[in-house]
Protein backbone atom coordinates (compact mmCIF):
# COMPACT_ATOMS: atom_id res chain seq x y z
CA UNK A 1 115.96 109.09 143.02
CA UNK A 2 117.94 111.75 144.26
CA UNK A 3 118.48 111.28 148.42
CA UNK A 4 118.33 113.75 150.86
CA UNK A 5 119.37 114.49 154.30
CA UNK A 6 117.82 115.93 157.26
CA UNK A 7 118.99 114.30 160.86
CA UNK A 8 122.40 113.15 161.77
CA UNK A 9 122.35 111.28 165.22
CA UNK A 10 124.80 111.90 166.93
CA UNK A 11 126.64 114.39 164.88
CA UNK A 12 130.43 114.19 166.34
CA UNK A 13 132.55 111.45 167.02
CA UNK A 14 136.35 110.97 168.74
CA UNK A 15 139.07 111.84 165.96
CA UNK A 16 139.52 107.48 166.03
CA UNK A 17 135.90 107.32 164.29
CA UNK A 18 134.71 104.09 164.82
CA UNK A 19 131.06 105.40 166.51
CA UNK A 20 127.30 104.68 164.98
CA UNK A 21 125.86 107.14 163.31
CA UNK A 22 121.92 107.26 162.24
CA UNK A 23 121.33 109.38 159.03
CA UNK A 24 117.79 110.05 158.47
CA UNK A 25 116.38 111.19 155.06
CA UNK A 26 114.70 109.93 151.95
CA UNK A 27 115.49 108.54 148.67
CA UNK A 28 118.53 106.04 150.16
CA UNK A 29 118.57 102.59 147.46
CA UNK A 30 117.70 99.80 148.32
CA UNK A 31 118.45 96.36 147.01
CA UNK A 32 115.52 94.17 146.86
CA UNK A 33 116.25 90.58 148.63
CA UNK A 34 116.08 87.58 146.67
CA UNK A 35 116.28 84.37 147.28
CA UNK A 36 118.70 81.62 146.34
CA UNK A 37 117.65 78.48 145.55
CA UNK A 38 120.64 76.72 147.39
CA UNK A 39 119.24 78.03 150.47
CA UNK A 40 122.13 80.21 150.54
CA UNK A 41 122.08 84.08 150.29
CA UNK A 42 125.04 86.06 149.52
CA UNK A 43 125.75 88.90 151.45
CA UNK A 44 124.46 92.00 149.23
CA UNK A 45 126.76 94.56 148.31
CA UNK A 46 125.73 98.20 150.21
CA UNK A 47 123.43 100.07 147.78
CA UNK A 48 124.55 103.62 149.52
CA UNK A 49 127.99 105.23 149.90
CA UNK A 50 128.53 107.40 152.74
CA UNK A 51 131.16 109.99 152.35
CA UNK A 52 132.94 112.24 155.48
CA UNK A 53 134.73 114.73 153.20
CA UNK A 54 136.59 112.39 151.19
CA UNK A 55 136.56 109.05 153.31
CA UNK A 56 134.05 106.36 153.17
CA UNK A 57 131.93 105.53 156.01
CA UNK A 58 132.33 102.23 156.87
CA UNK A 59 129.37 99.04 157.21
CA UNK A 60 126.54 101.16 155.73
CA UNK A 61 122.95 99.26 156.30
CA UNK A 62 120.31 101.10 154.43
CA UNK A 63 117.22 100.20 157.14
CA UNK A 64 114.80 102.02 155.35
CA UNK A 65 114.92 104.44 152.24
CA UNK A 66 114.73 106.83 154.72
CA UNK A 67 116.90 105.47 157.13
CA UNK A 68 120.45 104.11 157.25
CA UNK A 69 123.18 103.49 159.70
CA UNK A 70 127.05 103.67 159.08
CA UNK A 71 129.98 103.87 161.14
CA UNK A 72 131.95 107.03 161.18
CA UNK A 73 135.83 106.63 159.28
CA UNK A 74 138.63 108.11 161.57
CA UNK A 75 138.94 111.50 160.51
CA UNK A 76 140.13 112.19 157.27
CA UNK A 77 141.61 115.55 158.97
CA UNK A 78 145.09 114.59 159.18
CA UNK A 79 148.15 116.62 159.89
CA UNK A 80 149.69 118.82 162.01
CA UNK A 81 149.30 122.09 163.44
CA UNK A 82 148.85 124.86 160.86
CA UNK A 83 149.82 128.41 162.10
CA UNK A 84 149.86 132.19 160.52
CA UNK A 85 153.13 132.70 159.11
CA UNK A 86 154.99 135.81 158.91
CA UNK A 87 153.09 138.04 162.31
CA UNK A 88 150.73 139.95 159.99
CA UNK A 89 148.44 142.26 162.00
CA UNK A 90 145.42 141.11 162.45
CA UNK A 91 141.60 142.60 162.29
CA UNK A 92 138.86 140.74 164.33
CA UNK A 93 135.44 141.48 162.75
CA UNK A 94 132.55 140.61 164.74
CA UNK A 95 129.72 140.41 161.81
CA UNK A 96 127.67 138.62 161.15
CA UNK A 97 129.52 136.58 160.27
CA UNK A 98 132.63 137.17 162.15
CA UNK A 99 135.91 137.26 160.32
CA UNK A 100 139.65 137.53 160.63
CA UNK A 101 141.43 139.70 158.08
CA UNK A 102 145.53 139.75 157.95
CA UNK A 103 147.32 142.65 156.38
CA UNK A 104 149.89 140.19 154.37
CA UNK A 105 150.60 136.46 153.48
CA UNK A 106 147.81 133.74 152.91
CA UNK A 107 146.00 131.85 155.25
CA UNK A 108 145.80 129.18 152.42
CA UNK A 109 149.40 129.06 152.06
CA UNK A 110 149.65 128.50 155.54
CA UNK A 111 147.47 125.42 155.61
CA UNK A 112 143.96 126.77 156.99
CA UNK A 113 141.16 124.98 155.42
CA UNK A 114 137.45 125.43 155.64
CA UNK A 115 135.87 122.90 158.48
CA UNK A 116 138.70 123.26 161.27
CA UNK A 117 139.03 124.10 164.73
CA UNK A 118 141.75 127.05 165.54
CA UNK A 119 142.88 128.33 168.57
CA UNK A 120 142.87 132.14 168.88
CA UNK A 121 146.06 133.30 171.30
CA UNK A 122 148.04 136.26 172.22
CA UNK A 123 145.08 138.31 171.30
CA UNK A 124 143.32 141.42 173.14
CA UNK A 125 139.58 139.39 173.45
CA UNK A 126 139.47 136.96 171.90
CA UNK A 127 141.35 134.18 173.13
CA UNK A 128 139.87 130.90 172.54
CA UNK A 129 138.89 128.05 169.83
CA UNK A 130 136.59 128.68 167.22
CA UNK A 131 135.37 127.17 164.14
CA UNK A 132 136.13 127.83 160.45
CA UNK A 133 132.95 128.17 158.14
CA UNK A 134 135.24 129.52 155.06
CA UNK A 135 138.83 130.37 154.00
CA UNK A 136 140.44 132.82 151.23
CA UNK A 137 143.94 133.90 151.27
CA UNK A 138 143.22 137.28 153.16
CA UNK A 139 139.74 136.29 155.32
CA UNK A 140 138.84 133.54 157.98
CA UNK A 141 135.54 133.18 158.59
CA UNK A 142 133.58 131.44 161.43
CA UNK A 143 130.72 129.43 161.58
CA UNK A 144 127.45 130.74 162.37
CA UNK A 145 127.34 131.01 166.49
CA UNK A 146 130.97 131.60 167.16
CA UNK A 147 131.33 135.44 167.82
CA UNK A 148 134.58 138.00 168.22
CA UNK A 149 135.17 141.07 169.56
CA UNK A 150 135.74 144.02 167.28
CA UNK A 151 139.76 144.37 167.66
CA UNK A 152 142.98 145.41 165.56
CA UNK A 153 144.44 146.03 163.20
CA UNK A 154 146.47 143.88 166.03
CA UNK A 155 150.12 142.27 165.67
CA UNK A 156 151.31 138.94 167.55
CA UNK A 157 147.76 137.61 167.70
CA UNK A 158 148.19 133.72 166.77
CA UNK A 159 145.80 132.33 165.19
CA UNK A 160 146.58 127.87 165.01
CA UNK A 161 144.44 124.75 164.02
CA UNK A 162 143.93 121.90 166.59
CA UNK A 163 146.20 119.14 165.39
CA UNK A 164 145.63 115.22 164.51
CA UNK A 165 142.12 115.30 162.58
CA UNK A 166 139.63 118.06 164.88
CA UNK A 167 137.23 119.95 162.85
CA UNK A 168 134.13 119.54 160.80
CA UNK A 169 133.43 117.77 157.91
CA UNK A 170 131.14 117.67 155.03
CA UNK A 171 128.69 114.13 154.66
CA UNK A 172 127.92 113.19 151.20
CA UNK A 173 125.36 110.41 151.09
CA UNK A 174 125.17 108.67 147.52
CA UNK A 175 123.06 105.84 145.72
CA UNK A 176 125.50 103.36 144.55
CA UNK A 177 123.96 100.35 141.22
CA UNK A 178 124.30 96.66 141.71
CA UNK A 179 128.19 96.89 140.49
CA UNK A 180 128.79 99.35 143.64
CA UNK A 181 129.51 102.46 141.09
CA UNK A 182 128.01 105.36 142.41
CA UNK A 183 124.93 106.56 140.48
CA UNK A 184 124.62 109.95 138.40
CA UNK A 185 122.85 112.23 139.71
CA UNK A 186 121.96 110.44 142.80
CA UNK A 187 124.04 111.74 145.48
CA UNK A 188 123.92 114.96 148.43
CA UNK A 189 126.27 117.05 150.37
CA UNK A 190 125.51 118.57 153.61
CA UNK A 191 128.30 121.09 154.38
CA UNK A 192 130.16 121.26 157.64
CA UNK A 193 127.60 118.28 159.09
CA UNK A 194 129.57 116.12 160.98
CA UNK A 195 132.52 117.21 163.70
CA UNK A 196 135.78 115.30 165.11
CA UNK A 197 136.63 115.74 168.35
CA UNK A 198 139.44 114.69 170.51
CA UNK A 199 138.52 113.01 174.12
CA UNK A 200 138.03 115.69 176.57
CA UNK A 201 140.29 114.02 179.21
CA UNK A 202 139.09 116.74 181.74
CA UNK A 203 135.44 114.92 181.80
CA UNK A 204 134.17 112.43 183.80
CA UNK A 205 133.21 109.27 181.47
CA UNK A 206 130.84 106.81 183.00
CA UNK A 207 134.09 104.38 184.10
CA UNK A 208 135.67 107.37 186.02
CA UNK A 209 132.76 107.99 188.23
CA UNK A 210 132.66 104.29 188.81
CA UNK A 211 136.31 104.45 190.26
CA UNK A 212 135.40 107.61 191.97
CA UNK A 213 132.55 105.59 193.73
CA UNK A 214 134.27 102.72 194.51
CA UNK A 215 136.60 104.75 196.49
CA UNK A 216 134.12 107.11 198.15
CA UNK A 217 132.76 103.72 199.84
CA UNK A 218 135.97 102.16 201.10
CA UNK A 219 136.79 105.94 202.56
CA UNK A 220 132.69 105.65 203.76
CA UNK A 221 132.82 101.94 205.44
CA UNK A 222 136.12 101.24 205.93
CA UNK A 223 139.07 103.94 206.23
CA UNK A 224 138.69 107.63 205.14
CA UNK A 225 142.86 107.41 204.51
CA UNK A 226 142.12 105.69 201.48
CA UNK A 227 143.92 106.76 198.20
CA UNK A 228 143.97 105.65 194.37
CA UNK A 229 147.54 104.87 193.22
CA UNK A 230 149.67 103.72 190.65
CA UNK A 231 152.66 101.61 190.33
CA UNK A 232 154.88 104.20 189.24
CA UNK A 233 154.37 106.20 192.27
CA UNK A 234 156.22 103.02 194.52
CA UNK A 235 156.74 99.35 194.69
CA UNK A 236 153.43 97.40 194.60
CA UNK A 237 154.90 94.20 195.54
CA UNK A 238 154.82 94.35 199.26
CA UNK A 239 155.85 90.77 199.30
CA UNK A 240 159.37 90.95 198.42
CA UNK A 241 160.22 92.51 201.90
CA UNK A 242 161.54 95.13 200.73
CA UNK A 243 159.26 98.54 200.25
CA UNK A 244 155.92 99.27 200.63
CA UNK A 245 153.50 101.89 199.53
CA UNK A 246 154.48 105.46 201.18
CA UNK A 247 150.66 106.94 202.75
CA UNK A 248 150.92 110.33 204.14
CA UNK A 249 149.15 109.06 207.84
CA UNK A 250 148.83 105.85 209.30
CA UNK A 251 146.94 103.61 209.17
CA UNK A 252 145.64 103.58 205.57
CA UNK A 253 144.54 101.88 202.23
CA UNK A 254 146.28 101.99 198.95
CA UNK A 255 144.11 100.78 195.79
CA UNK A 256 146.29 100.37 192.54
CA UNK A 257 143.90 99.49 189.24
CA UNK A 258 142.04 99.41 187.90
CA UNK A 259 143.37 96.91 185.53
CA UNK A 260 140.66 95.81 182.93
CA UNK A 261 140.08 92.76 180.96
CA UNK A 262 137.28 91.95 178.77
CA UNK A 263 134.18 90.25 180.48
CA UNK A 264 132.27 88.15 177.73
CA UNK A 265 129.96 86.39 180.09
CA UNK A 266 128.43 90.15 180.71
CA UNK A 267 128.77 91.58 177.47
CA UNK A 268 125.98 91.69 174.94
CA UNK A 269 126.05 90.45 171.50
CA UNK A 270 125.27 92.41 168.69
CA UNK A 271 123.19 96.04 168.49
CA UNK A 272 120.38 97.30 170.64
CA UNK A 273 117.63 99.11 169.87
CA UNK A 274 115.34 101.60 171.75
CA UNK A 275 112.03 102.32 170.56
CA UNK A 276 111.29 106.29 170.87
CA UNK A 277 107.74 108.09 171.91
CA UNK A 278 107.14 108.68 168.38
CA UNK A 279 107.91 105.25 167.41
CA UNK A 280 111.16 105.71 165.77
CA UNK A 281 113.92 102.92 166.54
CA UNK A 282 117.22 103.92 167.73
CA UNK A 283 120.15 101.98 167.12
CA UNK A 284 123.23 101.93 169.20
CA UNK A 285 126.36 99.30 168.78
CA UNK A 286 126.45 96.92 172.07
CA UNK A 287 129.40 98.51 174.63
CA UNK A 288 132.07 96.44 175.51
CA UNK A 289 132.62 95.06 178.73
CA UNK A 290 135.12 94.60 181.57
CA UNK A 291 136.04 93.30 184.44
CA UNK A 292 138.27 95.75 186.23
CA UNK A 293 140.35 94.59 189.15
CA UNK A 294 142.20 96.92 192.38
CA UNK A 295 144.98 95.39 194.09
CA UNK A 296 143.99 96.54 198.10
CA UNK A 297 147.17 97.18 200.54
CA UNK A 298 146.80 97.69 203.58
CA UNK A 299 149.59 99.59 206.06
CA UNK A 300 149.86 99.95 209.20
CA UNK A 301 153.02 100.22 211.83
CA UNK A 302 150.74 98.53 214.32
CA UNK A 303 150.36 95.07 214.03
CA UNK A 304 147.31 94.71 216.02
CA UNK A 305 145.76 97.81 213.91
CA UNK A 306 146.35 96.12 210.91
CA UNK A 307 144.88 93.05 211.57
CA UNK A 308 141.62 94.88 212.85
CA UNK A 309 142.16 97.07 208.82
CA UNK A 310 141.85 93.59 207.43
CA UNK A 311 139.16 92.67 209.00
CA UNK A 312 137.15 95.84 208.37
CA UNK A 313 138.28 95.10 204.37
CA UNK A 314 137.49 91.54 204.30
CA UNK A 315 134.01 92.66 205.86
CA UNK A 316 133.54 95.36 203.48
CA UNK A 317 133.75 92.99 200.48
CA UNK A 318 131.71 90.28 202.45
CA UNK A 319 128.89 92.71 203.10
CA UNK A 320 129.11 94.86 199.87
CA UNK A 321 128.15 92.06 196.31
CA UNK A 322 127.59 95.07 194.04
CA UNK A 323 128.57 98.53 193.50
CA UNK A 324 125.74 100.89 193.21
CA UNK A 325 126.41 104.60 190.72
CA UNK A 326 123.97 106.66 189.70
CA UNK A 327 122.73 106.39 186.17
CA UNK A 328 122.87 109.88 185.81
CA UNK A 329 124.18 112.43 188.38
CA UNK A 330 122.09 114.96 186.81
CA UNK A 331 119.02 113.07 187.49
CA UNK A 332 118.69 110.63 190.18
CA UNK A 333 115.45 109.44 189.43
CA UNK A 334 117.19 107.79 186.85
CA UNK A 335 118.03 105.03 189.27
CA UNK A 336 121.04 103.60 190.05
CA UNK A 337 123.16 100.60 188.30
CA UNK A 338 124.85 97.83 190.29
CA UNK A 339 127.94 95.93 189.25
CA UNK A 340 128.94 92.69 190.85
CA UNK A 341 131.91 92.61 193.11
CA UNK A 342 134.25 90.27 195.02
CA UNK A 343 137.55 88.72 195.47
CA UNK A 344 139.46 87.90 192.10
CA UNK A 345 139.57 84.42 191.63
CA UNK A 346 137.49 83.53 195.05
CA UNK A 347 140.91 84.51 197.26
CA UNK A 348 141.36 87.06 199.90
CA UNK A 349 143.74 89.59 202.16
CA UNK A 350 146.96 88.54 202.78
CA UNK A 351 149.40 89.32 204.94
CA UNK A 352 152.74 89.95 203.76
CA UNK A 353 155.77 87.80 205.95
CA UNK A 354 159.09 89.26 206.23
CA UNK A 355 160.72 92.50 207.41
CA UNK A 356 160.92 95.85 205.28
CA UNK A 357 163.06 98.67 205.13
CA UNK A 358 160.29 100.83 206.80
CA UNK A 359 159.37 98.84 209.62
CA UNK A 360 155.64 98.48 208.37
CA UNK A 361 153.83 96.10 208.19
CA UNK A 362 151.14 95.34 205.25
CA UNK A 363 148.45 93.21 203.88
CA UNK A 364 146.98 92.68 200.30
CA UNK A 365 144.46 91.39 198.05
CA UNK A 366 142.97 91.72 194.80
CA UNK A 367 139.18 92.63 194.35
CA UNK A 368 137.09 92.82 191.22
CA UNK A 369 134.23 94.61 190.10
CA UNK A 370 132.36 92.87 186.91
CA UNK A 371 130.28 93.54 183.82
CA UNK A 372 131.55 97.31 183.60
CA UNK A 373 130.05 98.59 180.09
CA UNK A 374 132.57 100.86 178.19
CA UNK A 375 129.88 102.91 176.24
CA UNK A 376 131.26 106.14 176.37
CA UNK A 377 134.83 108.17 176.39
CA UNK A 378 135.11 111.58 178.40
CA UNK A 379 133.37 114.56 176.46
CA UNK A 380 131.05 111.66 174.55
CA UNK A 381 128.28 110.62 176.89
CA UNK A 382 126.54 107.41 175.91
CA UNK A 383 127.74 104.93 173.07
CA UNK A 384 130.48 106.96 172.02
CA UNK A 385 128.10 110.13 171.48
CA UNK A 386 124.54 109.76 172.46
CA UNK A 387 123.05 110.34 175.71
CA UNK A 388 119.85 107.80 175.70
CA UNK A 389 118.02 110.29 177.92
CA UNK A 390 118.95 113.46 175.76
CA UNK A 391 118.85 111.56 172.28
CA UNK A 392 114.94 110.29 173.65
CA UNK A 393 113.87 113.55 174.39
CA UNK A 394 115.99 115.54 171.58
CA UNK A 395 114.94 113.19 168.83
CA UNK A 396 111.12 113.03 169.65
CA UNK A 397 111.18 117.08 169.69
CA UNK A 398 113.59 117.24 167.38
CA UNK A 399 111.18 115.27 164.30
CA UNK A 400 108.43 118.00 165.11
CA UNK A 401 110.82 120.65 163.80
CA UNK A 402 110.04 121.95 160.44
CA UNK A 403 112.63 122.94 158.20
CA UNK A 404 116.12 122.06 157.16
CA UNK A 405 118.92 123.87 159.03
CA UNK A 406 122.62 122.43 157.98
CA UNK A 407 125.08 125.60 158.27
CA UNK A 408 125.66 125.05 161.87
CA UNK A 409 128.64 122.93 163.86
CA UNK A 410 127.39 120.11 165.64
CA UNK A 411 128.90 119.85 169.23
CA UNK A 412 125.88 118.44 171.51
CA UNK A 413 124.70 114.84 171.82
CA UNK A 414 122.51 115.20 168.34
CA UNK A 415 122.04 117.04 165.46
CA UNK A 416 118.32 117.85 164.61
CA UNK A 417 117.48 119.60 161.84
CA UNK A 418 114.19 118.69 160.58
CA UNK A 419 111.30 115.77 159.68
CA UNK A 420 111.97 112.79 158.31
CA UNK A 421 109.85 112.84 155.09
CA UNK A 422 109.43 109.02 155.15
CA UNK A 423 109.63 106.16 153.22
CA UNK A 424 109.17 102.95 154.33
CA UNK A 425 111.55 101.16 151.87
C-alpha cells in the first residue's frame, strides 16, 4: 500500500535533532506480532523508514497504520556559510512568489540549495532572513509567506545561508519488507516539511524563568541587592581569606549556579501520553531532570548586619520548601508548579573566619532546588517543540481541517495540514 502523509507534530526541531516527532497518515506497514514458543520475542525489525532529506530518522514505532513516531536525525544540513560571489546586482521581485535575480555568476555555484535559511543584508528593504522554496543558477525563490520589496537592479546587497544545518527539509516516509529493504512503490515525499532551527538563546526556556523566579523572591523576602553571578566575574571561595565577591552597595547577596546534576528520584521513566478532546493520543519523550544548586554569599562590612543577612537567609529557606512559577505566563489559570527546595546536603550558612583584602566580611551556603524538568530549549516550548496547551488546542482544530496543504515552512509549535484518514492497524 502506498503511505501517505498529512500531520507532522511538531514540525521543527534544534539543528542537534534528537526531538519526537508524530507523523500522522495512512498506509504505514505493519509487522504482525507473533509469538515464540520459548516465551521469548525478538525485537521486530521497524517495518517503516523515515527519511529527513537524505538521513534516517531514528527509533521509528509504527503505532498504528496511520500513526507512527520517530525521532528527528541531527540535521543533515551541514556546512558552512554559503554567500553570493562576485557583487552581482541584484533584483528583488516581490511576486507571488518572490524572487531574487543576479545579473552574473550562479547561485548554485555558490552553494545555495533549495530548503535553506539566508540572511538578506546591505540591502535597500529588505534586510532580514528568509526561506528558500527553489534555486537555479540565476533565480532564488522563497517560500510561500515570505515577501520582498520590489528593489534593484541593486549592487552590494548580500545575500548568505545560516550556517551549521538551519533550513528545511524534505520527509520521505517509506514501507520497508521483513529483510528491512525498502518496498517498490511504497514510499512518499512531502517537500520542504520539516525545519532545523538553532536555539534562540534570546528566549526564555522554562529553566530560565525558574532562575529568574528564584531570584525575584530572595530580592522580595530577603534583600532587593541581590544579583546572579558567575565565577568568572570574581573569586567564589570566600574562605581562603583572600577576596570576596565585589557588589555595587552594601549589604547584599551574590547567587552563583545554577549548577545542575541529574535528579533520578524525580525523573520519570519512559514516554507519556496525553489523551486529546478528540481522542487522539499524544506522545511526548519523558524530560530529564535536575537538581540545580546556588552557592548564597552573603557581604556585608558590618558585622552585626551580616549576621542579621544570615538570619533573614536561613529564614527564607526555613519558611520557603518549594518554589512556585507559573505554568504559563501567558495564562495564569494554568496554575502554578512547585519545586522542592532546601539546603544541599541538609547543611547551612556559614560564616567565613579570617581577614580579607577588602575588609568584608561574608557568609555562605549552598541551596538546592529539585526535580527541575528540562523539557524544552529557548525558541522550542514544551518537549523540545510542542507546547501541550497549543499542540491540545492546535491538534483538535487542526484534524477538522480538510485538505492537504504541504508547500509551506513550518516554524510554530505544529504543523497541521489535514485529517487523518484512519486506519486502525
Amino acid at each position: 500500500m502506498v503511505p501517505s502523509v498529512v500531520n507532522i507534530l511538531p514540525a521543527r526541531a534544534p539543528v542537534g535533532g534528537r526531538a519526537l516527532v508524530e507523523v500522522y497518515g495512512d498506509g504505514f506497514r505493519m509487522k504482525p506480532v507473533t509469538e515464540n514458543p520459548t516465551g521469548v520475542t525478538p525485537v521486530a525489525s521497524p517495518a517503516v523508514e523515515v527519511l529527513f532529506d537524505t538521513e534516517p530518522g531514528l527509533n521509528v514505532r509504527v503505532l498504528k497504520s496511520n500513526r507512527l513516531l520517530v525521532d528527528a536525525p541531527p540535521s543533515p544540513l551541514t556546512g558552512g556559510v554559503v554567500r553570493v560571489q562576485g557583487s552581482p546586482s541584484l533584483t528583488f521581485a516581490p511576486g507571488p512568489p518572490a524572487t531574487i535575480t543576479r545579473a552574473t555568476g550562479s547561485w548554485l555555484d555558490d552553494g545555495f540549495r533549495a530548503g535553506q535559511l539566508i540572511r538578506i543584508a546591505r540591502s535597500t528593504s529588505n534586510d532580514g532572513e528568509r526561506t528558500l522554496a527553489a534555486v537555479t543558477a540565476t533565480v532564488l525563490t522563497l517560500v510561500t509567506g515570505d515577501t520582498l520589496v520590489a528593489e534593484g537592479p541593486a549592487v552590494g546587497a548580500v545575500v548568505e545561508s545560516k550556517a551549521h544545518g538551519e533550513g528545511v527539509v524534505d520527509v520521505t516516509v517509506r514501507n520497508l519488507d521483513d529483510a528491512g529493504v525498502p518496498i517498490p512503490g511504497e514510499s512518499v515525499t512531502v517537500p520542504r516539511a520539516f525545519a532545523y532551527r538553532r536555539p534562540q538563546l534570546a528566549d526564555e526556556a522554562h529553566l530560565t524563568r525558574l532562575v529568574r523566579q528564584f531570584i525575584r523572591e530572595w530580592r522580595r523576602q530577603v534583600l532587593p541587592n541581590t544579583v546572579l553571578s558567575v565565577h568568572t566575574e570574581f573569586d567564589a571561595t570566600t574562605g581562603d581569606g583572600l577576596n570576596i565577591t565585589e557588589l555595587a552597595t552594601l549589604p547584599g547577596v551574590a547567587l552563583v549556579g545554577p549548577a545542575v546534576t541529574e535528579d533520578r528520584f524525580y525523573s520519570l521513566n519512559g514516554q507519556l501520553e496525553v489523551v486529546l478532546p478528540s481522542g487522539e493520543v499524544l506522545v511526548y519523550d519523558a524530560p530529564y531532570t535536575v537538581d540545580m544548586g546556588f552557592q548564597v554569599i552573603g557581604v556585608s562590612d558590618s558585622q552585626v548586619e551580616l549576621l542579621n543577612l544570615l538570619a533573614a537567609a536561613t529564614q527564607f529557606v526555613d519558611r520557603n520548601p518549594y518554589i512556585y512559577l507559573d505554568r504559563d505566563p501567558a495564562d495564569l489559570s494554568r496554575g502554578k508548579v512547585r519545586y522542592e527546595f532546601d539546603f544541599a546536603g541538609g547543611g547551612g550558612f556559614e560564616v567565613a573566619a579570617g581577614t580579607n583584602i577588602s575588609n568584608l566580611r561574608s557568609f555562605s551556603g549552598t541551596v538546592i532546588i529539585r526535580g527541575v524538568d528540562i523539557e524544552d530549549i529557548a525558541g522550542f516550548p514544551g518537549s523540545l517543540g510542542r507546547d501541550l496547551a497549543t499542540t491540545v488546542e492546535d491538534v483538535d482544530a487542526g484534524l477538522a481541517v480538510v485538505g492537504v496543504q504541504m508547500e509551506v515552512e513550518q516554524l510554530g509549535e505544529t504543523y497541521d495540514v489535514g485529517p487523518s484518514p484512519g486506519g486502525e492497524g
